[in-house]
C-alpha atoms as a PDB file:
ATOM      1  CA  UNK A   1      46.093  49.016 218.416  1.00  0.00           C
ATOM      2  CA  UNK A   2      43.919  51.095 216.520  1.00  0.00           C
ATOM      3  CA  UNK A   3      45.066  54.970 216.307  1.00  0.00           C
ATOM      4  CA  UNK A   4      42.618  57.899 217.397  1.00  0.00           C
ATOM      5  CA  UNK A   5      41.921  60.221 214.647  1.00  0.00           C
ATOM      6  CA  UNK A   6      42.812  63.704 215.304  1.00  0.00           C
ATOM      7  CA  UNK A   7      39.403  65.009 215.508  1.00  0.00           C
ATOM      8  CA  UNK A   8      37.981  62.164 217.779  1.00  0.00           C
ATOM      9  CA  UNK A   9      41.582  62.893 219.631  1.00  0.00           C
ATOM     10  CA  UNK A  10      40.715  67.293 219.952  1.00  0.00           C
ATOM     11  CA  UNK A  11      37.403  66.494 220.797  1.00  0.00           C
ATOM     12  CA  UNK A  12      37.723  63.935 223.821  1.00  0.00           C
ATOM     13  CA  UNK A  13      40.783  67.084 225.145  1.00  0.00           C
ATOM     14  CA  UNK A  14      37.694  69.666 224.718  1.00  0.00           C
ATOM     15  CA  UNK A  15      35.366  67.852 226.907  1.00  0.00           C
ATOM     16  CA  UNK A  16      38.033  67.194 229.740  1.00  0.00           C
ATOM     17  CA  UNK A  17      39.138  71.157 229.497  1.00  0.00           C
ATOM     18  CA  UNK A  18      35.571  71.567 229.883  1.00  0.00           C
ATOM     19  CA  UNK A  19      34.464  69.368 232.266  1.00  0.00           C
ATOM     20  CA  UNK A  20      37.262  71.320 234.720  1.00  0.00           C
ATOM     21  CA  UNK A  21      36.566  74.850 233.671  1.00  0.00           C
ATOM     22  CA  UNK A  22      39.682  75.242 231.317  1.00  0.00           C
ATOM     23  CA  UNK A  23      38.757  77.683 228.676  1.00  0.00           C
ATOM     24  CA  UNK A  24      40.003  75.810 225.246  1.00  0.00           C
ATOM     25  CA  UNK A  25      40.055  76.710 222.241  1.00  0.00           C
ATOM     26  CA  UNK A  26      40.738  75.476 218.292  1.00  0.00           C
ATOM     27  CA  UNK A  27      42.770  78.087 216.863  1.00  0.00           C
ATOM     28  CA  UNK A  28      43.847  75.908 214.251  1.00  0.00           C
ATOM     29  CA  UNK A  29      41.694  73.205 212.427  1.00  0.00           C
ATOM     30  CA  UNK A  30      43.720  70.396 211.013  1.00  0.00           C
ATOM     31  CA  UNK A  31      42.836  67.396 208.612  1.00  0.00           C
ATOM     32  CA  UNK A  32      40.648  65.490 210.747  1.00  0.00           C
ATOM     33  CA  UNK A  33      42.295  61.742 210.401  1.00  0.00           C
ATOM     34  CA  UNK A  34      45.800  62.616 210.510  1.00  0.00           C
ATOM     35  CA  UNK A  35      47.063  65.872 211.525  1.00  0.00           C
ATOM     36  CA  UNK A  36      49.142  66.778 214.373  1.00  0.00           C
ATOM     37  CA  UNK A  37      48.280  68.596 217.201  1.00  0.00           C
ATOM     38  CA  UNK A  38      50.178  71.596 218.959  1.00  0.00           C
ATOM     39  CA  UNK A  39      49.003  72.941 222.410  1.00  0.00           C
ATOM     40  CA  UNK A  40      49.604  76.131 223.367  1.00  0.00           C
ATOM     41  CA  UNK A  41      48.957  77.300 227.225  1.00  0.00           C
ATOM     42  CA  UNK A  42      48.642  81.027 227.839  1.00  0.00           C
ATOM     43  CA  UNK A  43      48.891  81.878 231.409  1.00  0.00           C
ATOM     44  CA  UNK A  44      47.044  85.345 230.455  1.00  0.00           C
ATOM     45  CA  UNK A  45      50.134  87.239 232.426  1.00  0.00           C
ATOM     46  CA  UNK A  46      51.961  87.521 228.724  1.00  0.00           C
ATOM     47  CA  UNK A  47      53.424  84.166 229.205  1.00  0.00           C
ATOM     48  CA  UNK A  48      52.923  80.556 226.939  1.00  0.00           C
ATOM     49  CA  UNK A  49      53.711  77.333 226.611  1.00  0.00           C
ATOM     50  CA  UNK A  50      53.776  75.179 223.326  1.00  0.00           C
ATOM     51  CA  UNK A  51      53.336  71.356 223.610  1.00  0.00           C
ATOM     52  CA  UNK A  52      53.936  69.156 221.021  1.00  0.00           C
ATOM     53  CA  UNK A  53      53.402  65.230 221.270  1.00  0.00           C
ATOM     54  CA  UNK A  54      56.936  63.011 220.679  1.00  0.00           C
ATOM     55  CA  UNK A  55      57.303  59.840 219.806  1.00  0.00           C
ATOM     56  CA  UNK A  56      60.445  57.953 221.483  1.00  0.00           C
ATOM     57  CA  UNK A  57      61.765  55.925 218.985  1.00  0.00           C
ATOM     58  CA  UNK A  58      63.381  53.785 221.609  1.00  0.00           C
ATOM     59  CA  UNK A  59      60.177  52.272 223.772  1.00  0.00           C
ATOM     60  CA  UNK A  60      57.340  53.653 221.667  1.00  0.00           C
ATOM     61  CA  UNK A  61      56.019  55.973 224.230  1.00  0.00           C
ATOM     62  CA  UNK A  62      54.169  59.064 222.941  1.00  0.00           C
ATOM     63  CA  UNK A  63      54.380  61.998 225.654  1.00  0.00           C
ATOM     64  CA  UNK A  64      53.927  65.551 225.546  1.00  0.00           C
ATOM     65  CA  UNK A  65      57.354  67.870 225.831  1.00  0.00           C
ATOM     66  CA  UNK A  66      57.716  71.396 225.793  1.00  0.00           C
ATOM     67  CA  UNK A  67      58.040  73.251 222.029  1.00  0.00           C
ATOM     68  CA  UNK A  68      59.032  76.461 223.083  1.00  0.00           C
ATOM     69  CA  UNK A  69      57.984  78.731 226.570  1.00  0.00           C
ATOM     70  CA  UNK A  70      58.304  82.220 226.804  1.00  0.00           C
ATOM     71  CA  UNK A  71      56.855  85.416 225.800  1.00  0.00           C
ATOM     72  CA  UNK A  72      53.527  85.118 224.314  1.00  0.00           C
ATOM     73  CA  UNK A  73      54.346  86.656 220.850  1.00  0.00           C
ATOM     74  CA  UNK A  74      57.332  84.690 220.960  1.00  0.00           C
ATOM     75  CA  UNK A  75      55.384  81.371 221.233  1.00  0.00           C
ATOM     76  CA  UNK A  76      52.633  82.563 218.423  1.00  0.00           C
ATOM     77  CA  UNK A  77      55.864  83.178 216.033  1.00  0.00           C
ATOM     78  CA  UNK A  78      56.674  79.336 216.486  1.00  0.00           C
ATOM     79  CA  UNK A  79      53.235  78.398 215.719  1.00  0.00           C
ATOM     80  CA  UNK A  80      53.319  80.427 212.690  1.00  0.00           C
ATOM     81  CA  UNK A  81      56.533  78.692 211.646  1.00  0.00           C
ATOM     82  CA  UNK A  82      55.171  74.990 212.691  1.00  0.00           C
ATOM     83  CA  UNK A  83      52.078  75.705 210.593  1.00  0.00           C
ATOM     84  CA  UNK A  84      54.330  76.978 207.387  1.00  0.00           C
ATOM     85  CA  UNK A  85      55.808  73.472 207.339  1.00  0.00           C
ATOM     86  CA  UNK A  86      52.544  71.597 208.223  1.00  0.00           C
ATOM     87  CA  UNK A  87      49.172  72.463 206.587  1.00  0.00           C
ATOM     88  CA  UNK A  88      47.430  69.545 208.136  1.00  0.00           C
ATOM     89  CA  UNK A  89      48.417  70.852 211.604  1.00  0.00           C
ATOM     90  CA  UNK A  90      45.654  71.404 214.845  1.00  0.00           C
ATOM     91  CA  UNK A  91      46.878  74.291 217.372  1.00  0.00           C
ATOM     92  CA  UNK A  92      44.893  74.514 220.443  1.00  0.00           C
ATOM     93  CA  UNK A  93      44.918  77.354 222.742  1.00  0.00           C
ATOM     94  CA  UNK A  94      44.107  76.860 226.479  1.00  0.00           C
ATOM     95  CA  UNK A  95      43.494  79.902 228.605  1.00  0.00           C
ATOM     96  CA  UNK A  96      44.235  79.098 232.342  1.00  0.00           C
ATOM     97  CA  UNK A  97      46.343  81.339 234.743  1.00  0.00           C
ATOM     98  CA  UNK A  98      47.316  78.372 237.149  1.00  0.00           C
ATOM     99  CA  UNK A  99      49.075  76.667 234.237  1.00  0.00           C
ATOM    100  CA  UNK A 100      46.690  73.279 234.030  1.00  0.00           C
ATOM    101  CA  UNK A 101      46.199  71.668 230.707  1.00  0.00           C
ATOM    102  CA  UNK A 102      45.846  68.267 231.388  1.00  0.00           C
ATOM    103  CA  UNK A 103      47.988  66.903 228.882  1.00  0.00           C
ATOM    104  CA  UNK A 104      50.016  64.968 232.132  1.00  0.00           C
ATOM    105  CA  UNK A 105      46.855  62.782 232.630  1.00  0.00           C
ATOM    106  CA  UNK A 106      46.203  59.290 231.846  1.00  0.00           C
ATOM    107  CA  UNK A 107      44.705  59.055 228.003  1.00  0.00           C
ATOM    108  CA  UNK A 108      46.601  62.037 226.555  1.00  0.00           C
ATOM    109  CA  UNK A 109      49.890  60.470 225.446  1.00  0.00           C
END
């Protein structure tokens, strides 16, 4: 099976934020074919989630586990850490106080 460039990938998670009234946005712009992608959810009460995607080595699933959750600042400082290591690296930031960011429904694994 053909793999989704990262682009076509942040794009197609836009749209779906969109289409539900999710305020998204790309705070980081990564290479286009290849890079990873981080999502970070900020609950706008000084709280945030980082998601990063995993791949079990076991089945060959890809899902979406938790990076780090906490403080706000506390969550940025990992993001500034990931993207030392990783130059190629996409960080999206979703703004939604009731926590949604889609990344539990079918198509984002």
């Amino acid at each position: 099976m053909p793999r989704l460039t990262a682009r076509f990938w942040v794009d197609a998670y836009l749209t779906r934020l969109r289409l539900q009234d999710i305020p998204a946005f790309v705070v980081a712009h990564g290479d286009d074919t290849g890079g990873a992608v981080l999502v970070k959810l900020a609950t706008l009460d000084g709280r945030a989630v980082l998601f990063q995607r995993s791949f079990d080595l076991m089945t060959g699933d890809r899902k979406w586990i938790e990076l780090a959750t906490g403080d706000e600042p506390e969550v940025d400082a990992t993001v500034t850490r990931q993207r030392s290591f990783d130059p190629d690296l996409w960080v999206i930031e979703v703004e939604d106080r009731q926590g949604r960011h889609l990344l539990d429904e079918p198509g984002f694994s």
